[in-house]
Protein backbone atom coordinates (compact mmCIF):
# COMPACT_ATOMS: atom_id res chain seq x y z
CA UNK A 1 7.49 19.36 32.27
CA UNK A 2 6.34 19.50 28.21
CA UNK A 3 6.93 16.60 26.89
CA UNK A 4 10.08 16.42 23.80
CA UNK A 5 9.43 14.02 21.00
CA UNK A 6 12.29 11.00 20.91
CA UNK A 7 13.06 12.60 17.13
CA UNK A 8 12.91 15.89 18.34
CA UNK A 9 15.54 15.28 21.47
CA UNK A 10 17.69 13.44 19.30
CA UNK A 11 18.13 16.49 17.32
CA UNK A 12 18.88 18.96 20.47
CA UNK A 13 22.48 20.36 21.05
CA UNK A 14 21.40 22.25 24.19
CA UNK A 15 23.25 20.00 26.44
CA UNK A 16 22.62 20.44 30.17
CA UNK A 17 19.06 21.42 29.60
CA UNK A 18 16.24 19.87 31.53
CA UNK A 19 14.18 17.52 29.59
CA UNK A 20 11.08 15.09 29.54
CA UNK A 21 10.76 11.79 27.19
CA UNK A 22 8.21 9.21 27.17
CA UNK A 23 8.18 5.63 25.62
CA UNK A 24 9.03 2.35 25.65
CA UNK A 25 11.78 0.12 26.26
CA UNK A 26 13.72 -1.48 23.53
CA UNK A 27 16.13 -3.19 25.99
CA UNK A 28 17.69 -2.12 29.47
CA UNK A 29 21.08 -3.17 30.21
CA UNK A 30 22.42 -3.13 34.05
CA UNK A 31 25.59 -3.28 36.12
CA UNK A 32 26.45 -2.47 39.26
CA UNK A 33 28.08 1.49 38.22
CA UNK A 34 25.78 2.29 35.29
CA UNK A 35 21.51 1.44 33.62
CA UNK A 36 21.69 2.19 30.00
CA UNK A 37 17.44 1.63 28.62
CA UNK A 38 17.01 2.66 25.61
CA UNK A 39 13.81 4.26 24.92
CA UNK A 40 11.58 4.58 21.61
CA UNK A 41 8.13 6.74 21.23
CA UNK A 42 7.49 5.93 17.77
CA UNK A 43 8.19 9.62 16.48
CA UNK A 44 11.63 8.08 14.64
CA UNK A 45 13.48 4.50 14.36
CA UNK A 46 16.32 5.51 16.39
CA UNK A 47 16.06 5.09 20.18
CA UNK A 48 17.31 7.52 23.02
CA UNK A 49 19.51 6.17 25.45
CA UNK A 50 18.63 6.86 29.20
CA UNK A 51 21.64 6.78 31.20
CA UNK A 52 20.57 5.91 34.77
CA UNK A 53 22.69 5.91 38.22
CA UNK A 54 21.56 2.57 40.04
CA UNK A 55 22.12 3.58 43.19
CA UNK A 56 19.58 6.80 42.96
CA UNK A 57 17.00 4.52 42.36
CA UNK A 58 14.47 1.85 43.78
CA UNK A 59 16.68 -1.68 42.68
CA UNK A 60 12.89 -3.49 42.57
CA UNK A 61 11.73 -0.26 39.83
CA UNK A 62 14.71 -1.08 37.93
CA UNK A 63 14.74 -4.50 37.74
CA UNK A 64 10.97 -4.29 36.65
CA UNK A 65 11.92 -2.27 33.88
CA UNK A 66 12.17 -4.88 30.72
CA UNK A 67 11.63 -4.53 27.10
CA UNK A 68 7.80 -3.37 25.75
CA UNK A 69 7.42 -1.58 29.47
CA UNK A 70 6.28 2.58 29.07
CA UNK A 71 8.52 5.00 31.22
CA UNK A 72 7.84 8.87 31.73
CA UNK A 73 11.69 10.02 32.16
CA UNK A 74 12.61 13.18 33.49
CA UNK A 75 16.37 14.30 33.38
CA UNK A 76 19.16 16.36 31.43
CA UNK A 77 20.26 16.18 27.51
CA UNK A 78 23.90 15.55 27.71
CA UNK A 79 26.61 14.40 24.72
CA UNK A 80 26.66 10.84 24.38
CA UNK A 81 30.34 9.39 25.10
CA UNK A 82 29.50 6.22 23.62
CA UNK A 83 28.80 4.69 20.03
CA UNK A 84 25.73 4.92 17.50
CA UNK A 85 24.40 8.51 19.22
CA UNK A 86 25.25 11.65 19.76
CA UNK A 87 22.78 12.81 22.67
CA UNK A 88 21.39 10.71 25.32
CA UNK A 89 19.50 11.59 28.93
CA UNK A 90 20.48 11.49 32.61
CA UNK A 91 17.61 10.50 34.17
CA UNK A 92 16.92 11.80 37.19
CA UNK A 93 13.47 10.75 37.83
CA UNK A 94 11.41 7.81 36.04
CA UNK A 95 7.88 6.95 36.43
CA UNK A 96 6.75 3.76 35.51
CA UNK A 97 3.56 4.28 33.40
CA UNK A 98 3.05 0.17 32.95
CA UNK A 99 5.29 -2.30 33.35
CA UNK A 100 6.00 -5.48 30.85
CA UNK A 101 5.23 -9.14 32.15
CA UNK A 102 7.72 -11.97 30.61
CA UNK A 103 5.11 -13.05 28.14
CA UNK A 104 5.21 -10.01 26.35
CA UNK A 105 5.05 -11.39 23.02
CA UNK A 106 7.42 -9.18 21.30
CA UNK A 107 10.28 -9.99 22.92
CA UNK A 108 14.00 -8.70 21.78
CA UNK A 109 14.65 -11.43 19.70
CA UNK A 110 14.55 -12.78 16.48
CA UNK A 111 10.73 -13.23 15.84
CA UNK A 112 9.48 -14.42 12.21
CA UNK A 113 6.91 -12.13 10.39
CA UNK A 114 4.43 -15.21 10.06
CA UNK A 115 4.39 -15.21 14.34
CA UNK A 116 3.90 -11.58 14.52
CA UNK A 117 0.86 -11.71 12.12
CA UNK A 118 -0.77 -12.95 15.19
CA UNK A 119 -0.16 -10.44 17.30
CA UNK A 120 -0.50 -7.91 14.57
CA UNK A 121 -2.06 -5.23 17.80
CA UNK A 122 1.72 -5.49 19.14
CA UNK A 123 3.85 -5.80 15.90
CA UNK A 124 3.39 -2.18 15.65
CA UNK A 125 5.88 -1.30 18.25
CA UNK A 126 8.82 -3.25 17.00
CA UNK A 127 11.24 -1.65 14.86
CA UNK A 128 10.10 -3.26 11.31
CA UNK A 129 6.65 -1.89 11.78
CA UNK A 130 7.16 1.46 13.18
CA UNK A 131 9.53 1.71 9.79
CA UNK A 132 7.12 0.17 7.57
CA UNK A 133 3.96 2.57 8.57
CA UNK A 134 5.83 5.86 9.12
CA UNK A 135 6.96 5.04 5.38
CA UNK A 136 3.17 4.12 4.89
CA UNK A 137 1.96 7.81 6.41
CA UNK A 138 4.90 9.56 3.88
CA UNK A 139 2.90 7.71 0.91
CA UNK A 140 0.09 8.83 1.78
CA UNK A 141 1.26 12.58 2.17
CA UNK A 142 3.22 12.23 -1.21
CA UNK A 143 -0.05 10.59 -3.25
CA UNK A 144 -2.14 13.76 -2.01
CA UNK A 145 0.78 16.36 -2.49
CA UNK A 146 1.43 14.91 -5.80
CA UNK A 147 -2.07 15.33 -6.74
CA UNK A 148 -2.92 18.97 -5.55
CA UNK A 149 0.18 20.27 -7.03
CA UNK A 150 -0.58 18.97 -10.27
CA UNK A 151 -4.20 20.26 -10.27
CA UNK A 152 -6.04 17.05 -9.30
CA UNK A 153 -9.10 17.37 -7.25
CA UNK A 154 -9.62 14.90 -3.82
CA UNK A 155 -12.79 13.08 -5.45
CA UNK A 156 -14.96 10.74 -2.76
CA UNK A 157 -16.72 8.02 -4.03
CA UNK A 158 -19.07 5.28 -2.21
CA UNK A 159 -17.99 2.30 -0.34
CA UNK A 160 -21.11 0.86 -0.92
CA UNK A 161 -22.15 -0.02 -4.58
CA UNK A 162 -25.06 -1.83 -6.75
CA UNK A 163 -22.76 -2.49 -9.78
CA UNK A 164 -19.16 -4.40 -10.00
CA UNK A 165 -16.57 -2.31 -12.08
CA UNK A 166 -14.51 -5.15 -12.99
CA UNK A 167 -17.05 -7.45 -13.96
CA UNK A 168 -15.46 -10.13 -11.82
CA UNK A 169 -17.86 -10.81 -9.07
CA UNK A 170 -15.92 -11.08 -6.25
CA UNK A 171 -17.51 -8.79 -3.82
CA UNK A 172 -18.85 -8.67 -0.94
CA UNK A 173 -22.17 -8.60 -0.09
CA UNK A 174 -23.87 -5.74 1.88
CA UNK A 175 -27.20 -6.38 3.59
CA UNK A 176 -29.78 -6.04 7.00
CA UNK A 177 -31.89 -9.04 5.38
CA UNK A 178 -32.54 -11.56 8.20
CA UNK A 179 -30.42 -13.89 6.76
CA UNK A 180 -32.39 -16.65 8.57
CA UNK A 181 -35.75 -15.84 7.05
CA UNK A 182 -35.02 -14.87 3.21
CA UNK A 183 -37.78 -13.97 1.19
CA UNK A 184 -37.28 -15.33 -2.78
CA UNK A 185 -40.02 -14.55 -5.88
CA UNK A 186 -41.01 -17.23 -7.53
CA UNK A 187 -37.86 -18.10 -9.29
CA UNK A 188 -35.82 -18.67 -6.19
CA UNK A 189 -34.04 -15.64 -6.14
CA UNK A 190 -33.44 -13.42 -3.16
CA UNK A 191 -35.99 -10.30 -3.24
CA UNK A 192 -34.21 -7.58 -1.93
CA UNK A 193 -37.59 -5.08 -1.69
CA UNK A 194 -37.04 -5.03 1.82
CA UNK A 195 -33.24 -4.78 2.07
CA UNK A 196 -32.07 -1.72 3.39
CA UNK A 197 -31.49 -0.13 0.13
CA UNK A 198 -34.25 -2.22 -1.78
CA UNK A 199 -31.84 -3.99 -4.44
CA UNK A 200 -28.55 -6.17 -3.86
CA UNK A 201 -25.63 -4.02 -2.85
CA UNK A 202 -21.40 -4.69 -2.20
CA UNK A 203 -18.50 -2.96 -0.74
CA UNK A 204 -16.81 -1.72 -4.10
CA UNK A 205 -14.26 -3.12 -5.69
CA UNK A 206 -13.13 0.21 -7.30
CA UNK A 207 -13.89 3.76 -7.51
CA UNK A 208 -12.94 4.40 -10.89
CA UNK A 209 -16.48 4.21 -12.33
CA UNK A 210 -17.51 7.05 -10.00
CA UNK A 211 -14.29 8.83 -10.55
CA UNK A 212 -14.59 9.03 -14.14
CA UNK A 213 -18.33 11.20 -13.51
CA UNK A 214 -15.76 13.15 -11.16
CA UNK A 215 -13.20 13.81 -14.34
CA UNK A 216 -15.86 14.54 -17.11
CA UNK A 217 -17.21 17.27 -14.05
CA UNK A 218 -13.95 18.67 -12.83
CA UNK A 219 -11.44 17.73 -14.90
CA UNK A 220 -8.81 15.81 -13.10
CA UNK A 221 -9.53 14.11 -10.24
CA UNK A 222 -8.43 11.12 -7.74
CA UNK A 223 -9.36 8.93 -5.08
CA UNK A 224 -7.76 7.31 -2.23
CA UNK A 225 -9.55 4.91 0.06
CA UNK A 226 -10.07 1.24 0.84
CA UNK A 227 -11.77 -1.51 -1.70
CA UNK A 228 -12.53 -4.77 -0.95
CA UNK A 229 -12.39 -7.82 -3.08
CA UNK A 230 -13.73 -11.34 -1.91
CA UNK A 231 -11.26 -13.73 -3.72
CA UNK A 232 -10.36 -16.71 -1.60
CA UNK A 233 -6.63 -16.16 -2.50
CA UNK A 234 -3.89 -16.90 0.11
CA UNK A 235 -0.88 -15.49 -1.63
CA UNK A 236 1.69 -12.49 -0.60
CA UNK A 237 0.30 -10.36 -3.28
CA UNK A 238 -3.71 -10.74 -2.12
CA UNK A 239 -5.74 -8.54 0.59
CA UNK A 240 -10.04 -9.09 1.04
CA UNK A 241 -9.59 -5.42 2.19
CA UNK A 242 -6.85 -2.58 0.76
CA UNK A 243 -6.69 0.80 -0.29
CA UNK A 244 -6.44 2.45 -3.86
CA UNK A 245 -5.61 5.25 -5.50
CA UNK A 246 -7.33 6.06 -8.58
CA UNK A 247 -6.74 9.22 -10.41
CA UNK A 248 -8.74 10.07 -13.90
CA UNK A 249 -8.29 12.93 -16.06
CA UNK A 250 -10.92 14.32 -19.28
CA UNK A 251 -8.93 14.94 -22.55
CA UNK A 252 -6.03 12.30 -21.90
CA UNK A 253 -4.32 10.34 -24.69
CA UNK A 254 -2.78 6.71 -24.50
CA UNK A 255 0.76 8.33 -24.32
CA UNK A 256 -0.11 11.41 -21.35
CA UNK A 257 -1.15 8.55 -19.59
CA UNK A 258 1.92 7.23 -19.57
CA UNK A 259 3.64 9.91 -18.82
CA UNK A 260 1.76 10.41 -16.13
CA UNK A 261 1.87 7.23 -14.56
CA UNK A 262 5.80 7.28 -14.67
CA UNK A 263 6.28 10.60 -13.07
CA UNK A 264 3.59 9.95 -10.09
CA UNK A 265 5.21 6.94 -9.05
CA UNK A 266 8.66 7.98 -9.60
CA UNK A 267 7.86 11.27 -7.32
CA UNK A 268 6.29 8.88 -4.65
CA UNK A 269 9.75 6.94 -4.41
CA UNK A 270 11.85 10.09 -4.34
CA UNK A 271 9.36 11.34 -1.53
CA UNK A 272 10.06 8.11 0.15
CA UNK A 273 14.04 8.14 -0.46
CA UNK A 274 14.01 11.58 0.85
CA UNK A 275 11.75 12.23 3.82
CA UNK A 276 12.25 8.47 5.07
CA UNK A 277 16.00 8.55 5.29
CA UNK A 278 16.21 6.69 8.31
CA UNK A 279 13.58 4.36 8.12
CA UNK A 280 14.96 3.10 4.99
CA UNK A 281 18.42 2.78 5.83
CA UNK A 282 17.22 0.13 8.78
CA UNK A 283 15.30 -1.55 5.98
CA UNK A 284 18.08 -1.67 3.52
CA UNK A 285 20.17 -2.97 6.32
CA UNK A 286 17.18 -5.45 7.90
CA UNK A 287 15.05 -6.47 5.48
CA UNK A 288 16.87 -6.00 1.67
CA UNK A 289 20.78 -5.22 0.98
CA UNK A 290 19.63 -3.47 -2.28
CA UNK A 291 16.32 -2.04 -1.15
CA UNK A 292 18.12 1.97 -1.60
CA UNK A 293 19.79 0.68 -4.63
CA UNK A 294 16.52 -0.66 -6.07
CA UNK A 295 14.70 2.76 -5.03
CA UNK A 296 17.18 4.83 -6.81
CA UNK A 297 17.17 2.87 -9.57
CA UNK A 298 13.82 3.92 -10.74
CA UNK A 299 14.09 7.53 -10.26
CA UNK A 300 16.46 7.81 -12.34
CA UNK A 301 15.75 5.39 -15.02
CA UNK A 302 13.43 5.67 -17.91
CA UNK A 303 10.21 3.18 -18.07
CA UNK A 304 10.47 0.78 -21.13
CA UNK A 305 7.18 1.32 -23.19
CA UNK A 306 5.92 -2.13 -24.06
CA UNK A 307 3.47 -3.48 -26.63
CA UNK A 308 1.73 -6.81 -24.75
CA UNK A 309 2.61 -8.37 -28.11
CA UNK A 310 6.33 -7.28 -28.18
CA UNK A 311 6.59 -9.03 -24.62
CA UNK A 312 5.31 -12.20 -25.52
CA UNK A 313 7.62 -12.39 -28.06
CA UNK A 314 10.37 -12.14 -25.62
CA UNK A 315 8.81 -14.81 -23.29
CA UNK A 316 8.78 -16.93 -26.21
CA UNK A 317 12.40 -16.41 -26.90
CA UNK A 318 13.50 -16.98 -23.35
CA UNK A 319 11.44 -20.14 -23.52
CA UNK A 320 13.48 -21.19 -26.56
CA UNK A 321 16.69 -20.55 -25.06
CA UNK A 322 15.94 -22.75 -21.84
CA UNK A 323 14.04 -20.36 -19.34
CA UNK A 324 11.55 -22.64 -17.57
CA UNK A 325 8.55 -20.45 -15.88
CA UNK A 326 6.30 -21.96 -13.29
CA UNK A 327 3.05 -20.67 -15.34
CA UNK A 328 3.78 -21.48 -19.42
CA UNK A 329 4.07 -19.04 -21.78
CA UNK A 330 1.01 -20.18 -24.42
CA UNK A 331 1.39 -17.23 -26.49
CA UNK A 332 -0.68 -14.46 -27.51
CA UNK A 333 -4.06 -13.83 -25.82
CA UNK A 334 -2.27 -15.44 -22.37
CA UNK A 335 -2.72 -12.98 -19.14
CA UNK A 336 0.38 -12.81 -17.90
CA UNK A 337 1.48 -13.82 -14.36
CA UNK A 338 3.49 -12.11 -11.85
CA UNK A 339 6.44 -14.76 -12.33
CA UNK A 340 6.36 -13.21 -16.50
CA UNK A 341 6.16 -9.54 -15.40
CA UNK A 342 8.69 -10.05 -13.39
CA UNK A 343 10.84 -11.20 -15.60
CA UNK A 344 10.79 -8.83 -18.01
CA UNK A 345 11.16 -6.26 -15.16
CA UNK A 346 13.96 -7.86 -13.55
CA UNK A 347 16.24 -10.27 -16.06
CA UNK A 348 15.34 -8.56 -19.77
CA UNK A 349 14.91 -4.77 -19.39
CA UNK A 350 16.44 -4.39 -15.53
CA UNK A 351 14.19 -1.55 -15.32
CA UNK A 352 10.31 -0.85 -15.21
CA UNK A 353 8.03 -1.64 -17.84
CA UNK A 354 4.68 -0.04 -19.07
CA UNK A 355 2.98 -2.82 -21.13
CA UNK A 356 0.54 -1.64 -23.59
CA UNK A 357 -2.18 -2.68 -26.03
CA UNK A 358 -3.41 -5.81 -24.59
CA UNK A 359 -5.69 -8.34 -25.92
CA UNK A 360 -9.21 -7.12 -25.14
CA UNK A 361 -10.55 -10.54 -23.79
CA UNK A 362 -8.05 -10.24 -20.67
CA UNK A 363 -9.12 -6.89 -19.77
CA UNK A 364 -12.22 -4.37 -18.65
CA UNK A 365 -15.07 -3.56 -20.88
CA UNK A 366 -14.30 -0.08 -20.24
CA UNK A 367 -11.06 -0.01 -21.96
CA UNK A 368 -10.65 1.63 -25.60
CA UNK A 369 -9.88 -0.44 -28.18
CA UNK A 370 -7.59 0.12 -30.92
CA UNK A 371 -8.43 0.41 -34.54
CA UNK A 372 -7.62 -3.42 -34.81
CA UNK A 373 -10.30 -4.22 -33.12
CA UNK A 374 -8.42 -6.72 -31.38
CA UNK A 375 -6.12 -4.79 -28.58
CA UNK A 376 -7.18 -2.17 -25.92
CA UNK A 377 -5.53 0.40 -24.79
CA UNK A 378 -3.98 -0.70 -21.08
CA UNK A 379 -0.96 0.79 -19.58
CA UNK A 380 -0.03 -1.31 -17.02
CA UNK A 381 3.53 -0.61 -15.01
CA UNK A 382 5.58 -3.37 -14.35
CA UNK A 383 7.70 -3.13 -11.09
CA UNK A 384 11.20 -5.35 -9.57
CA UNK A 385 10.17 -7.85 -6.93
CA UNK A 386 5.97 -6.98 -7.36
CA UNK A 387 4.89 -6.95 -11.27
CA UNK A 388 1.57 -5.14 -11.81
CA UNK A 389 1.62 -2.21 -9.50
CA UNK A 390 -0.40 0.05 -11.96
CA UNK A 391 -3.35 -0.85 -13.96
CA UNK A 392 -4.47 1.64 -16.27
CA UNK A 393 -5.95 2.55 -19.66
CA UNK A 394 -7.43 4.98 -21.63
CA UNK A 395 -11.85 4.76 -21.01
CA UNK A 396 -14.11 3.89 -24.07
CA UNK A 397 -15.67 7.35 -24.88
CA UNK A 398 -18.22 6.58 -27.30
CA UNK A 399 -21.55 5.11 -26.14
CA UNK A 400 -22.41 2.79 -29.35
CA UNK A 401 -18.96 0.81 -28.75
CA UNK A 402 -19.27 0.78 -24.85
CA UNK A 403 -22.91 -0.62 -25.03
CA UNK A 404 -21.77 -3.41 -27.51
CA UNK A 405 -19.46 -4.01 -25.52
CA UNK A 406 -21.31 -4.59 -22.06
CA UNK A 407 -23.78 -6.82 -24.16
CA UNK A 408 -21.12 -9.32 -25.87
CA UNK A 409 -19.88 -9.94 -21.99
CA UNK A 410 -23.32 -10.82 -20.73
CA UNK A 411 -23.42 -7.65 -18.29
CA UNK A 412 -26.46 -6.21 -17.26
CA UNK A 413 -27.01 -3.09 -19.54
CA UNK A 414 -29.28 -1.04 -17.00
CA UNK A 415 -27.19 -1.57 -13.73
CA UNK A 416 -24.35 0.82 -15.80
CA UNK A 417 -27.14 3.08 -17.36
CA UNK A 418 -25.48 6.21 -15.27
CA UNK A 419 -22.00 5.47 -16.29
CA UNK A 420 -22.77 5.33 -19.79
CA UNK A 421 -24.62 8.94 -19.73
CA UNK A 422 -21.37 10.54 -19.60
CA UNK A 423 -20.60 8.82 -22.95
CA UNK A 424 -24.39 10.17 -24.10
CA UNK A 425 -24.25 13.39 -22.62
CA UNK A 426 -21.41 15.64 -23.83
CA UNK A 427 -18.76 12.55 -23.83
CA UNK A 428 -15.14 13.62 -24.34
CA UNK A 429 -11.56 11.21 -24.11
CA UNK A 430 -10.28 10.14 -21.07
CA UNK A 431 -8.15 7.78 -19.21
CA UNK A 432 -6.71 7.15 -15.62
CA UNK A 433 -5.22 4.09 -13.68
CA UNK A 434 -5.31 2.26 -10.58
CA UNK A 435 -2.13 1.95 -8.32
CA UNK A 436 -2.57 -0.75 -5.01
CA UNK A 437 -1.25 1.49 -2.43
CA UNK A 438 -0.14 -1.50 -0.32
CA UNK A 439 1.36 -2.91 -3.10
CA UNK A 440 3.70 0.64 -3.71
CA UNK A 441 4.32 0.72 0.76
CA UNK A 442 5.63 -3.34 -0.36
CA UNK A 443 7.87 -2.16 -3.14
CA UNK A 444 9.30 0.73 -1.13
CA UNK A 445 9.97 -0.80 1.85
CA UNK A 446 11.59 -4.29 0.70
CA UNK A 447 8.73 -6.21 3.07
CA UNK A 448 8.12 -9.95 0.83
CA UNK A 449 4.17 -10.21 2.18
CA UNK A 450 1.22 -7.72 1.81
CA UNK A 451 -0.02 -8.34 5.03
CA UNK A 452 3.26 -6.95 6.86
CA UNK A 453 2.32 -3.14 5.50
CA UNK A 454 -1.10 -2.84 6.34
CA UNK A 455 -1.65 -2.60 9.97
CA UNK A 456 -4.45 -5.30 10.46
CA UNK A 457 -4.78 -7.38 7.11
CA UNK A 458 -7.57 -8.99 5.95
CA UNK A 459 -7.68 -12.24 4.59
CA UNK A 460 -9.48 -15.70 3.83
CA UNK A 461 -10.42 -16.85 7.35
CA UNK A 462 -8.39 -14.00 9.40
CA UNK A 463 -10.39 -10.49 10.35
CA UNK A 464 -9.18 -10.52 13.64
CA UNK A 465 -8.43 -7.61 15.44
């Protein structure tokens, strides 16, 4: 018999037909008159209930049949009499694809996230997780819908890279050198002549220097695919390994950008609010009381636009007035911490923020600067519960300023000499941002650690898996 999807079955009003469904067990409850084991493929968060006679079946099978075990059940969709469903399955024949020993380690009961990191290969079938990354496959399908519909083009750029687009450093290293039997020149540095692409390489930290060739080419374009940075940070915000998306557009001012950031993200929560109905209500009830609250929240309301120099000013008041902050406020030129974002997010505007016009010392050398000479032109969006989940700005697009630039930061002119020929070829304004996609699945599904929506995380001293 064809097998029906768990979603699918739950949907079916032809009661009495004959039916197949395959998964695993949440929990099997027994007695001597009735087996009620509910059953879960994945497909949805709601579990079909297989209503089983006892005595029609082997009493060894059934008592072998405990949570995290995989059943192939035959039998017939009838109307559920009982509470929380409206269909459930006589089964009338069960095969036992593989059975669960008692040290399964997901057992039905309260287990804390930090304990199922370590078992992060069987975290996926509890309820949290299956939520969490059929949210995380609705992103994904609203960050390349968005994009498409709005004329963007799916842009590929390398995972493997010779320069560092933030100018940080943290990167990881890329290599077939023996690493053994290095060969240095005479000043003690590694000579990478013989390395497999005959000069030091990473795994990128960005796209968006690629992407921008993409834009001044085609217009509009975007990427979407992992990054890696090497900082040794052990915090809930921090992955060695995630994924971006990265769109950049030719002939984009300071305040399209805007605009655009606000409706992308605002369309990727409505996707979320509308094609993960389910998944989100378990959340809200699970994980966050106001999780649908929050969600709805910023659909609907407008972004505060706010100068980096404006929000300082409010720290400093809330300083003055007795707000204590973990990180101090030491006034302008400061980068801001999550704890500051998030206060301006959550306690002074009680909506989302775009900060603009930062200092230039705290951001990119790619950034514009405005005519002050002082400020750049960033547009980063400020989120509840996360802070920075954008990080944007409109690009430098005249080659005399972006070369004096990369020389009063000390970076090497010649390792950037293709970026910078699409400010001396035929340069023209432009702009995109960066949005942390696991940072967005955090936001929308109410999880409090980055390494509970990416299916195995990467981290200082953990690549297990």
């Amino acid at each position: 018999m064809k097998r029906t999807k768990v979603v699918d079955a739950l949907q079916c009003t032809d009661f009495g037909k004959e039916i197949n469904v395959r998964g695993w067990v949440r929990s099997h409850r027994s007695s001597k008159a009735v087996d009620f084991i509910a059953l879960n493929d994945g497909s949805t968060i709601k579990n079909i209930q297989i209503v089983v006679d006892p005595t029609a079946f082997d009493a060894e099978v059934l008592k072998s049949i405990t949570t995290g075990s995989c059943l192939n059940v035959d039998g017939v969709l009838v109307e559920s009499q009982g509470k929380g469903q409206t269909v459930e399955v006589t089964g009338k024949h069960i095969e036992v694809y593989g059975l669960c020993p008692s040290d399964y380690p997901m057992q039905k009961k309260g287990q804390s996230f930090e304990y199922m990191r370590k078992y992060a290969h069987m975290r996926l079938r509890t309820n949290t997780f299956g939520a969490v990354f059929r949210i995380r496959h609705n992103m994904a399908i609203a960050i390349h819908k968005y994009f498409h519909d709005h004329g963007f083009f799916y842009f590929h750029t390398p995972l493997i890279t010779a320069s560092d687009a933030e100018g940080a450093g943290d990167m990881f290293q890329v290599t077939t050198l023996n690493l053994n039997e290095l060969t240095r020149d005479e000043n003690g540095n590694i000579d990478y002549k013989d390395d497999f692409f005959g000069r030091k390489t990473s795994l990128t930290v960005s796209g968006q220097l690629e992407g921008e060739l993409g834009a001044t080419a085609l217009g509009a374009i975007y990427t979407f695919g992992p990054t890696f940075r090497a900082e040794n940070s052990n915090t809930p915000r921090h992955l060695a390994e995630f994924w971006m998306i990265e769109p950049e557009v030719a002939f984009i001012d300071k305040d399209e950008l805007m605009d655009l950031e606000e409706d992308f993200i605002k369309y990727c929560v409505n996707w979320a609010l509308t094609h993960c109905k389910d998944d989100l209500e378990f959340l809200n009830q699970m994980i966050d009381k106001s999780l649908i609250q929050t969600l709805e929240s910023v659909v609907k309301e407008r972004f505060v636009r706010l100068p980096y120099t404006e929000g300082i000013n409010i720290l400093e008041q809330a300083v003055a007035n007795g707000r204590q902050f973990e990180f101090p406020v030491t006034g302008w030129g400061m980068d801001l911490s999550s704890e500051h974002e998030r206060y301006l997010v959550e306690e002074h505007f009680k909506r989302p923020v775009i900060m603009t016009d930062y200092p230039a010392e705290i951001k990119a050398f790619y950034m514009k600067k405005n005519d002050d000479g002082k400020t750049m032109q960033g547009t980063d969006v400020l989120f509840p519960r996360i802070g920075e989940i954008i990080g944007g700005s409109v690009r430098e697009e005249d080659y005399g300023k972006l070369v004096a630039e990369i020389k009063s930061r000390g970076m090497e002119e010649s390792a950037y000499s293709w970026y910078l020929d699409t400010r001396k070829y035929g340069s023209c304004p432009h702009g995109g941002f960066g949005l942390g996609f696991e940072r967005l699945i955090l936001f929308v599904t109410g999880m409090q650690n980055i390494r509970d929506v990416i299916p195995f995380p990467r981290t200082p001293k953990n690549a297990e898996f």
